[in-house]
N, C-alpha and C. Protein backbone atom coordinates (compact mmCIF):
# COMPACT_ATOMS: atom_id res chain seq x y z
N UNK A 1 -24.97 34.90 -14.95
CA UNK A 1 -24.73 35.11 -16.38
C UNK A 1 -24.72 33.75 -17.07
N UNK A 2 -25.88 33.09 -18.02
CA UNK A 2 -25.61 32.11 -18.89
C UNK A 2 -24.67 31.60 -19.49
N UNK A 3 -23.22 32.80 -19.88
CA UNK A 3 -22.49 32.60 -20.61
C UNK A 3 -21.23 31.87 -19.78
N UNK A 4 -21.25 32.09 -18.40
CA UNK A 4 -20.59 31.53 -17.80
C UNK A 4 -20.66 30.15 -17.39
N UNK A 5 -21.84 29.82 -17.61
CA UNK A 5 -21.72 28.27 -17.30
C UNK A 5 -21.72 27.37 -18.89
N UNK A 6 -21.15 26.19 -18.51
CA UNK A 6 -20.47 25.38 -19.84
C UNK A 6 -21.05 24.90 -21.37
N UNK A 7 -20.79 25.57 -22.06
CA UNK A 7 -21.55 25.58 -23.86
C UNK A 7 -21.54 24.41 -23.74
N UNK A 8 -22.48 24.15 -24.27
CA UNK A 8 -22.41 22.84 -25.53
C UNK A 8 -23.17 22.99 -27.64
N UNK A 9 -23.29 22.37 -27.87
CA UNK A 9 -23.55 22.15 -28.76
C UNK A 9 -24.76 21.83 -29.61
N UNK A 10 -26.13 22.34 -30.04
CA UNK A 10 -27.07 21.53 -30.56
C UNK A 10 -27.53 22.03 -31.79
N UNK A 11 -27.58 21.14 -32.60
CA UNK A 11 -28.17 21.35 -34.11
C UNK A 11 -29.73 20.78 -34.19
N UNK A 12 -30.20 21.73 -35.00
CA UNK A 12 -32.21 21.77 -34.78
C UNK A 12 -32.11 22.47 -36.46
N UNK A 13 -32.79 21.38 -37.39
CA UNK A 13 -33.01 22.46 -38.49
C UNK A 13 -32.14 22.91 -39.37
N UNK A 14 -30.66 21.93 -39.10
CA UNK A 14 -29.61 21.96 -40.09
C UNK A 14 -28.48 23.38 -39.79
N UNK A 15 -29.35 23.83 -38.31
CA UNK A 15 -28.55 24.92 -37.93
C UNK A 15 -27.62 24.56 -36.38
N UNK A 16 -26.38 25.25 -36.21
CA UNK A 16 -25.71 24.68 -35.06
C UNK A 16 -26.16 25.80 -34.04
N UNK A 17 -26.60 25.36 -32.74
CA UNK A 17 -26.77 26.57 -31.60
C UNK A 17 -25.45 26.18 -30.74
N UNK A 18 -25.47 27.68 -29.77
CA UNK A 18 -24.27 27.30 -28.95
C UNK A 18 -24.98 27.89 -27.41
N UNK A 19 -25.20 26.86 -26.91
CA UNK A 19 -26.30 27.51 -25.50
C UNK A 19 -25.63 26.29 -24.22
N UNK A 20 -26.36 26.63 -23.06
CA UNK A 20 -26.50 25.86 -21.99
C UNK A 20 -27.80 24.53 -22.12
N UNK A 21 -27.46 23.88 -21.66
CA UNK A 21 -28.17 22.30 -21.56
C UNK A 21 -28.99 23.09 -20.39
N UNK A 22 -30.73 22.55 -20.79
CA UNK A 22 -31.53 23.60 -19.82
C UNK A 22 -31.80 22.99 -17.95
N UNK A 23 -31.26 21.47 -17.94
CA UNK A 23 -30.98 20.84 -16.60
C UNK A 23 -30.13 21.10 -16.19
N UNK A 24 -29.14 21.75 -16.62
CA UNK A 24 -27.38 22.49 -16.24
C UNK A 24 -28.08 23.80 -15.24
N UNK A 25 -28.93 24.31 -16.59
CA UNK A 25 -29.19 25.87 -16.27
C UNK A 25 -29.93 25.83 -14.66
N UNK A 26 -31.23 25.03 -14.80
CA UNK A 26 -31.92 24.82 -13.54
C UNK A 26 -31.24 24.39 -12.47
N UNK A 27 -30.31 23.41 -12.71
CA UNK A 27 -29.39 23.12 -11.11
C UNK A 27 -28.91 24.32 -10.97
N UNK A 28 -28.07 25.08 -11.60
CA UNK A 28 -27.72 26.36 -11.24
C UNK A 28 -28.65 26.94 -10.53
N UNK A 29 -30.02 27.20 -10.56
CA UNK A 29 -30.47 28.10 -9.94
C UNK A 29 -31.09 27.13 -8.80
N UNK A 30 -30.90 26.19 -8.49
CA UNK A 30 -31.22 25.10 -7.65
C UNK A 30 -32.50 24.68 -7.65
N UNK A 31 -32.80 24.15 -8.56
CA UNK A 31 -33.49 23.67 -9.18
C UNK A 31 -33.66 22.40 -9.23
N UNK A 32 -34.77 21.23 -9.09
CA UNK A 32 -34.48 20.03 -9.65
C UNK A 32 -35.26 19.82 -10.99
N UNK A 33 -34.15 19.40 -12.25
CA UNK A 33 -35.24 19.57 -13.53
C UNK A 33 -36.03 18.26 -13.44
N UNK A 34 -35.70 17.61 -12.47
CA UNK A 34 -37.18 16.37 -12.41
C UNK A 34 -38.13 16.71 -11.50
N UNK A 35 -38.13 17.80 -10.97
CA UNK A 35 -39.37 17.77 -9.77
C UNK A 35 -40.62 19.00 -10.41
N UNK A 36 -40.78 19.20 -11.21
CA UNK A 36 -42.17 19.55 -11.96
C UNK A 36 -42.25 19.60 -13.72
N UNK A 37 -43.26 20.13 -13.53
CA UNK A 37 -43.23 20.73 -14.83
C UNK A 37 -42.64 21.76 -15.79
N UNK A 38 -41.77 21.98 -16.79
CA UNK A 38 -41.25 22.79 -16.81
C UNK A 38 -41.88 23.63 -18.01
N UNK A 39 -41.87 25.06 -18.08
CA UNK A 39 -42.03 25.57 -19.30
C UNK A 39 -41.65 26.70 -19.66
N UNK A 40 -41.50 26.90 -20.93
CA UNK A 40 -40.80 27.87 -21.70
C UNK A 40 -41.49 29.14 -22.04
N UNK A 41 -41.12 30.19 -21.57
CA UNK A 41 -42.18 31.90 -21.95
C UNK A 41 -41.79 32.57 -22.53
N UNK A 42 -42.02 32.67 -24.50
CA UNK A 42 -41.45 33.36 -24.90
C UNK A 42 -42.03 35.40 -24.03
N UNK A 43 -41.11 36.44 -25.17
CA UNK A 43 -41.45 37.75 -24.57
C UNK A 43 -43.06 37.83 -24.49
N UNK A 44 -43.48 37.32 -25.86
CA UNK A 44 -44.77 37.77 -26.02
C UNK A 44 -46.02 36.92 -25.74
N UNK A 45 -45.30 35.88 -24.53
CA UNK A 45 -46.12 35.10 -23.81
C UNK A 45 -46.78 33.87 -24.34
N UNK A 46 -46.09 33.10 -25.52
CA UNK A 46 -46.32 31.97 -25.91
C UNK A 46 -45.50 31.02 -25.08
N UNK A 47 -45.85 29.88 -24.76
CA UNK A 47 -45.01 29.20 -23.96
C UNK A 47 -45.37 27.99 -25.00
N UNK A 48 -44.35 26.82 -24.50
CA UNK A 48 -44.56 25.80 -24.53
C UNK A 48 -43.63 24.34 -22.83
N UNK A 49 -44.62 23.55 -23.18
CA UNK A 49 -43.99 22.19 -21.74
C UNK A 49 -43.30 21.56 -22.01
N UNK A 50 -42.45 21.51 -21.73
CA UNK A 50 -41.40 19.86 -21.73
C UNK A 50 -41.86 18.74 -20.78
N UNK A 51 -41.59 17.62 -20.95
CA UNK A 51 -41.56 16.80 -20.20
C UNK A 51 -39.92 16.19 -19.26
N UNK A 52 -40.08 15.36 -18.21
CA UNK A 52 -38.90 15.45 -17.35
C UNK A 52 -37.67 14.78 -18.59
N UNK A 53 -38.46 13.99 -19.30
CA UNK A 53 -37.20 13.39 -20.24
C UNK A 53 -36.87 14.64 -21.26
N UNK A 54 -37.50 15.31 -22.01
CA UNK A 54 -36.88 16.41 -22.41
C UNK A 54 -35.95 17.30 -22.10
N UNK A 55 -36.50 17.56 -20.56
CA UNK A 55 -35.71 18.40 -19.97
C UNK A 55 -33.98 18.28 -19.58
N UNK A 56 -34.21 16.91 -19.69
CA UNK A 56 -32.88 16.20 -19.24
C UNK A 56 -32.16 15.66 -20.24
N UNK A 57 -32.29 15.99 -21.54
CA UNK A 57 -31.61 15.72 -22.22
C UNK A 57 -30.52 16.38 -22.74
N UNK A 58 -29.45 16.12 -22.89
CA UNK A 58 -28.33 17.09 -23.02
C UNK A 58 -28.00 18.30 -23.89
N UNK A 59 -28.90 18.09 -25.08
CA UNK A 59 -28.84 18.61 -26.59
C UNK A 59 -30.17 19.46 -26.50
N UNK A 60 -31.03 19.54 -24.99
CA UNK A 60 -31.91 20.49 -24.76
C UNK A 60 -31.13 21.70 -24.40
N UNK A 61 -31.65 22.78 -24.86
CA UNK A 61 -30.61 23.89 -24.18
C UNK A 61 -31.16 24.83 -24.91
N UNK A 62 -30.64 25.98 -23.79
CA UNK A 62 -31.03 27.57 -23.96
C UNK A 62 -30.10 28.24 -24.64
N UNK A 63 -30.15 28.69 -25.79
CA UNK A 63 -29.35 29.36 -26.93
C UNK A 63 -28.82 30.46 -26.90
N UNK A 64 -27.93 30.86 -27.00
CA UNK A 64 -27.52 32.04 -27.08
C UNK A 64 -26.85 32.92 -27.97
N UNK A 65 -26.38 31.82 -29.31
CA UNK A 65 -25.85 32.12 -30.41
C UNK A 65 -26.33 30.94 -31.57
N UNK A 66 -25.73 31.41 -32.45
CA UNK A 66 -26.19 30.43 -34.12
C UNK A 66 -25.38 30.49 -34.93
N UNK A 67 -24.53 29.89 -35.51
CA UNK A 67 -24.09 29.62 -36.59
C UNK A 67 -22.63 30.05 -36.01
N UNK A 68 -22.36 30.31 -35.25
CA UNK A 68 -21.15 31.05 -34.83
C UNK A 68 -21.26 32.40 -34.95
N UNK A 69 -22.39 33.35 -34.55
CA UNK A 69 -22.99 34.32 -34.15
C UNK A 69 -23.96 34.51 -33.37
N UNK A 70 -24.60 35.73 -33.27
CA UNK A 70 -25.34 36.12 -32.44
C UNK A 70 -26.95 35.49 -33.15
N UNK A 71 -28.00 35.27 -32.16
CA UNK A 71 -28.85 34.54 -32.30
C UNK A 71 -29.99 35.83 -33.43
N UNK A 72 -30.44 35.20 -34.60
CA UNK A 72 -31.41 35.90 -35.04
C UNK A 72 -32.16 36.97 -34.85
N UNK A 73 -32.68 38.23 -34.97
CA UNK A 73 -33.36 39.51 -34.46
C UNK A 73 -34.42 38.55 -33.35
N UNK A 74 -35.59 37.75 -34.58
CA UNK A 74 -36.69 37.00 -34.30
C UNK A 74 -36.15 35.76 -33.49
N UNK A 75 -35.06 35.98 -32.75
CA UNK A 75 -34.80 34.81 -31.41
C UNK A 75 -34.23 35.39 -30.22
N UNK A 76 -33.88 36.30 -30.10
CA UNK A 76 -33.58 37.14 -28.79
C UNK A 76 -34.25 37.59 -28.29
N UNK A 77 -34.00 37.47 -27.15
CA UNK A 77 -32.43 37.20 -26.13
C UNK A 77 -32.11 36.03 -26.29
N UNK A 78 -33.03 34.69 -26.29
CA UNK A 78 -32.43 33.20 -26.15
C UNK A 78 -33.41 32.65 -27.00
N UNK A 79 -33.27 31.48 -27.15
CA UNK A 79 -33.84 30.54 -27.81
C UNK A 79 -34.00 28.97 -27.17
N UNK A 80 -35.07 28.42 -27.28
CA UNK A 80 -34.80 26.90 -26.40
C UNK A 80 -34.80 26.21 -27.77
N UNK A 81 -33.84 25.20 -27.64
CA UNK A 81 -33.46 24.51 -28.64
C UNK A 81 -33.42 22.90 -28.26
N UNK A 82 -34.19 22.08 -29.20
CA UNK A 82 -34.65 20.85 -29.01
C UNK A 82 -34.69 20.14 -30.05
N UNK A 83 -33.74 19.57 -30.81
CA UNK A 83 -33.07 18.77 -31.57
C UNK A 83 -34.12 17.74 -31.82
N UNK A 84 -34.71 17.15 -33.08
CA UNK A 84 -35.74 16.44 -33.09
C UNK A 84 -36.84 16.40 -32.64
N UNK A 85 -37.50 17.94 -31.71
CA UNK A 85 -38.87 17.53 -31.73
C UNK A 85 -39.71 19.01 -32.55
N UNK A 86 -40.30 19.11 -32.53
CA UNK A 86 -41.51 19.73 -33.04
C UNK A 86 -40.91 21.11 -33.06
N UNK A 87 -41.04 22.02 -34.48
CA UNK A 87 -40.59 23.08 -34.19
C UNK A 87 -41.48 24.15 -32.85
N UNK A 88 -42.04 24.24 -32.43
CA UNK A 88 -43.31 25.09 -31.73
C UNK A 88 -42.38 24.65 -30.11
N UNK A 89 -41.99 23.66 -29.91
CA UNK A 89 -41.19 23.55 -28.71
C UNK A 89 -39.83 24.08 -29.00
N UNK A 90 -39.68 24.70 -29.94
CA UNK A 90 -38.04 25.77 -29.71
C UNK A 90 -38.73 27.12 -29.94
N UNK A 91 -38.97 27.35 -28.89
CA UNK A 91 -39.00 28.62 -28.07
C UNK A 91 -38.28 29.39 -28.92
N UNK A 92 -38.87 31.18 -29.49
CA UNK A 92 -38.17 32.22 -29.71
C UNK A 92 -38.03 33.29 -28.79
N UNK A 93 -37.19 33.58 -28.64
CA UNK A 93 -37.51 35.01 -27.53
C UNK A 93 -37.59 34.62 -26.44
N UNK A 94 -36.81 33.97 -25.99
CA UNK A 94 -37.27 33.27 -24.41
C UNK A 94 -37.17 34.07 -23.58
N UNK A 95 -38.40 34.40 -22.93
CA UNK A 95 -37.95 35.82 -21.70
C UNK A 95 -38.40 34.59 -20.00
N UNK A 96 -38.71 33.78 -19.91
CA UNK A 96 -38.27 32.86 -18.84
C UNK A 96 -38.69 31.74 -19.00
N UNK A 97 -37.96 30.66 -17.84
CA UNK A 97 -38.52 29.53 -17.87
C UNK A 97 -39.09 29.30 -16.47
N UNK A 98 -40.49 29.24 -16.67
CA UNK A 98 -40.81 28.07 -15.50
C UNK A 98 -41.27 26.96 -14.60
N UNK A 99 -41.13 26.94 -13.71
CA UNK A 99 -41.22 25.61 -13.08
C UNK A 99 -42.16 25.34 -11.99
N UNK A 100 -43.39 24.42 -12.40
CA UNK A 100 -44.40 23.96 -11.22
C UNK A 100 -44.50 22.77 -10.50
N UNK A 101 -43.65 23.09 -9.27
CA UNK A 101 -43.86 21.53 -8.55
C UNK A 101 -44.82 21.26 -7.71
């Protein structure tokens, strides 16, 4: 369950998210977020790549709420959220992430 492992904090767009840091998320599943490529799938199969420094940045993270609610119709289940870069790398609808080493 996402919600169980430790919130943090990231603002993208003048809006506050409340998600997991997405190198938190991957060690969880034992994962190393430096040993490939990583990428983001929304439902309807748009993805986008991070790079290893993206990935590892703390204020990267998988969303799960907004504003101090539940995340947008047009962002569920999750959202990847990436503070200063390009809107097209915050992921809507994230239905997985993955990883090619």
């Amino acid at each position: 369950e996402l919600r169980e492992l430790a919130a943090v904090e990231a603002v993208a767009n003048g809006e506050t998210y409340v998600g997991v840091p997405l190198a938190q998320l991957l060690e969880a599943a034992g994962v190393d977020p430096a040993a490939g490529e990583v990428s983001a799938v929304a439902v309807d199969d748009f993805s986008a790549g991070y790079t290893a420094e993206q990935v590892n940045r703390p204020d990267t993270i998988v969303a799960y709420a907004r504003q101090g609610g539940d995340l947008a119709e047009d962002e569920q289940p999750f959202r990847m959220v990436l503070p200063d870069e390009r809107g097209m790398l915050n992921v809507r609808m994230l239905g997985r992430i993955e990883v090619a080493q």
